[in-house]
Protein backbone atom coordinates (compact mmCIF):
# COMPACT_ATOMS: atom_id res chain seq x y z
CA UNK A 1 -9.17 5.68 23.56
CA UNK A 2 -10.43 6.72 20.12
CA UNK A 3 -10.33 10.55 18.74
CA UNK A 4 -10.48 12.46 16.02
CA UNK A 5 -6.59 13.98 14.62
CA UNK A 6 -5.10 16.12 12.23
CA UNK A 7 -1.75 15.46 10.92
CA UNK A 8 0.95 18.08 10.76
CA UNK A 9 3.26 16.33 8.08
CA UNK A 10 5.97 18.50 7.80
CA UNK A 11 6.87 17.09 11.49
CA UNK A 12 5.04 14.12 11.26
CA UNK A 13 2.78 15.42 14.27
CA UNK A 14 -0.18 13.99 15.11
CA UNK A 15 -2.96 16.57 17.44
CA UNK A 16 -5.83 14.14 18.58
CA UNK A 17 -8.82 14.89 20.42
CA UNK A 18 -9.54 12.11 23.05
CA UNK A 19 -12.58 10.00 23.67
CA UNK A 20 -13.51 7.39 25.54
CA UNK A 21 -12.46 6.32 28.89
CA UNK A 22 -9.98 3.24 28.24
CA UNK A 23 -7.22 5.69 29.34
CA UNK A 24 -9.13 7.25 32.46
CA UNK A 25 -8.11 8.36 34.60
CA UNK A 26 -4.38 9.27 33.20
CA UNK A 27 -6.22 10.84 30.17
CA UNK A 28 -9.29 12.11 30.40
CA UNK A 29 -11.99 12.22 27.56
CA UNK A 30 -11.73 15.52 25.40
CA UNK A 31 -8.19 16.27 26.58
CA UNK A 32 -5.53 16.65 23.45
CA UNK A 33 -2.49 14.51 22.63
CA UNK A 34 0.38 15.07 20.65
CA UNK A 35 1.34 12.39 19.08
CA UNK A 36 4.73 12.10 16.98
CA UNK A 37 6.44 9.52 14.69
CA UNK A 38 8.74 7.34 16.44
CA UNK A 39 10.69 4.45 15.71
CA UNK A 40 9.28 1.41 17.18
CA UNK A 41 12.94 -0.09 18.61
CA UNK A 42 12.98 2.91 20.86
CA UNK A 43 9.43 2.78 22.50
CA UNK A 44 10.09 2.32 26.06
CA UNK A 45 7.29 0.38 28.71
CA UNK A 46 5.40 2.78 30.06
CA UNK A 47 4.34 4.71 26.47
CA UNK A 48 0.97 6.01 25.14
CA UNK A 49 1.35 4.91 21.49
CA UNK A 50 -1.59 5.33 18.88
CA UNK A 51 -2.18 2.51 16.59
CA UNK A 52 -4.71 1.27 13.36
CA UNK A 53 -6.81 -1.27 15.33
CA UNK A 54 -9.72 -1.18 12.48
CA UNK A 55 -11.03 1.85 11.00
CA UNK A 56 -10.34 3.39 14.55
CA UNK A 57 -7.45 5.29 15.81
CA UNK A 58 -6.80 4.02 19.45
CA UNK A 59 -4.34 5.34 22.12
CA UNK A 60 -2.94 2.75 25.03
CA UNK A 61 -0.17 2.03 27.25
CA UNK A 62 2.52 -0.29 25.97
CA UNK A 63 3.05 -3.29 28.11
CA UNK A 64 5.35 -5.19 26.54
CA UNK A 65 7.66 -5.20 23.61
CA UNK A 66 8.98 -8.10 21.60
CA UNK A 67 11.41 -8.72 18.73
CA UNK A 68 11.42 -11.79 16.59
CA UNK A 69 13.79 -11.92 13.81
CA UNK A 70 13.70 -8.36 13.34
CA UNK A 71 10.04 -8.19 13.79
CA UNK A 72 8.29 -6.19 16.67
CA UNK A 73 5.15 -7.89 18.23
CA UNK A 74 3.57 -4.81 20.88
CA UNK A 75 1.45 -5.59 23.80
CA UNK A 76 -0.49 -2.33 24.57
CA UNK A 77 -3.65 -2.19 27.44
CA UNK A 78 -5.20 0.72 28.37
CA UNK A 79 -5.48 2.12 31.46
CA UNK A 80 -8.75 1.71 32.84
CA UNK A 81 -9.22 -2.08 31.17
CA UNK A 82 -9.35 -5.28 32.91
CA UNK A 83 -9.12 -7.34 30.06
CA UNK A 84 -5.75 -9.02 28.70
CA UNK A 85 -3.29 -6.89 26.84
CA UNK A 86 -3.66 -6.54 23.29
CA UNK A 87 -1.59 -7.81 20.39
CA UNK A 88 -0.57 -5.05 17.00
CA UNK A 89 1.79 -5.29 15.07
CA UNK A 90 4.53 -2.78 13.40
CA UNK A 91 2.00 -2.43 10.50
CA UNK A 92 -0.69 -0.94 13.08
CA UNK A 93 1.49 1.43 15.08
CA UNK A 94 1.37 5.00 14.08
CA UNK A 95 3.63 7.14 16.64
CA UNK A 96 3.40 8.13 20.17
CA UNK A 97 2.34 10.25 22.44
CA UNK A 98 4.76 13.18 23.49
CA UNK A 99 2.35 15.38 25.31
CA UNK A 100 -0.78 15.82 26.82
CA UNK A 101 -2.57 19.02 26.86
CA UNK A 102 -4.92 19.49 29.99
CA UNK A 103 -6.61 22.50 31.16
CA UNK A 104 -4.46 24.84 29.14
CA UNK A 105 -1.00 23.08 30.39
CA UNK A 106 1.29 21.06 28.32
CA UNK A 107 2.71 17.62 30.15
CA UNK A 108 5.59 16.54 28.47
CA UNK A 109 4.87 12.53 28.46
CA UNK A 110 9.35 12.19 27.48
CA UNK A 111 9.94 14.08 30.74
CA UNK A 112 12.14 12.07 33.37
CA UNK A 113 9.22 12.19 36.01
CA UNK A 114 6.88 11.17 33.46
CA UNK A 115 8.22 8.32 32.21
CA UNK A 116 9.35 6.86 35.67
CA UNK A 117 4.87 7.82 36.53
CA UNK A 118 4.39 6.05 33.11
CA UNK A 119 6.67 2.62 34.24
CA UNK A 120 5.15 2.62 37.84
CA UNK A 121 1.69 2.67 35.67
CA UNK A 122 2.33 -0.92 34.28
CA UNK A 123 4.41 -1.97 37.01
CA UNK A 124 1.87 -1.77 39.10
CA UNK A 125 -1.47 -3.15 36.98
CA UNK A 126 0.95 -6.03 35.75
CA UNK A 127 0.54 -7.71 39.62
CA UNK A 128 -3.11 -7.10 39.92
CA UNK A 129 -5.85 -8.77 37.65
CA UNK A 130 -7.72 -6.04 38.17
CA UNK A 131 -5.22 -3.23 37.52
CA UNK A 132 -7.47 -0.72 36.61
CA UNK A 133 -9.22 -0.97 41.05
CA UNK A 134 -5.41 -0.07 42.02
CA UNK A 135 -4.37 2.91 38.83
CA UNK A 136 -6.58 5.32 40.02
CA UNK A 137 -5.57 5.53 43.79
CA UNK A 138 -1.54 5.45 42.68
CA UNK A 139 -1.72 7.86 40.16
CA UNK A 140 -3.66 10.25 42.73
CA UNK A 141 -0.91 9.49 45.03
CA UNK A 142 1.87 10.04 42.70
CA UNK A 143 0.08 13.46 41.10
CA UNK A 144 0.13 15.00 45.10
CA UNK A 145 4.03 13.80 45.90
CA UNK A 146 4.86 15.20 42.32
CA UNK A 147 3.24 18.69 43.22
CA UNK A 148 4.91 19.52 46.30
């Protein structure tokens, strides 16, 4: 998911405007992020990170984390993608997302709730080729047990 961001440097905040559907439908196009500095031993499965992938900031779901020597290889996919995760390295990662703001609400993405949505996410597209045919009706689910 691509978008155009301003940087608040005094807190190292990133505010990006989404586009694209890669993250559909957990993030919609033109809904905002916040995105924050964050050291990379501490991202958890289940994340929204932004990353350098070109000239193009992109926003996905970390899959997979691996350390080699002290060296962090990240697997990130997004969302609505049924292609093989992809590969970046420490050098592309730029923070990650805290919070999502959608029709005038803030989700907090480092909310217990969130983050266990966020695992079930991957868990559940890391069984099925095709994850993106089985994200949609899950998250639906989970959004309507979460409301009550």
């Amino acid at each position: 998911m691509n978008g155009s961001y301003c940087i608040n440097k005094s807190q190292d905040t990133v505010f990006i405007e989404t586009a694209g559907f890669s993250m559909w439908p957990f993030v919609k196009q033109g809904e905002k992020l916040i995105i924050k500095k964050f050291p990379i031993e501490d991202l958890k499965i289940g994340d929204l990170i932004l990353y350098q992938r070109n000239n193009q900031k992109v926003c996905h779901r970390l899959i997979k984390k691996k350390e080699i020597n002290g060296r962090y290889l990240i697997f990130v996919r997004g969302d609505n993608s049924t292609v093989s995760a992809e590969l970046i390295t420490e050098q592309m990662f730029l923070g990650k997302a805290i919070s999502i703001l959608r029709k005038g609400k803030m989700i907090n993405l480092t909310s217990s709730k969130q983050r266990l949505i966020n695992w079930l996410i991957v868990f559940l597209a890391s069984g099925v080729s095709r994850g993106a045919r089985i994200i949609k009706p899950c998250y639906v689910g989970l959004r309507k047990v979460i409301r009550r």
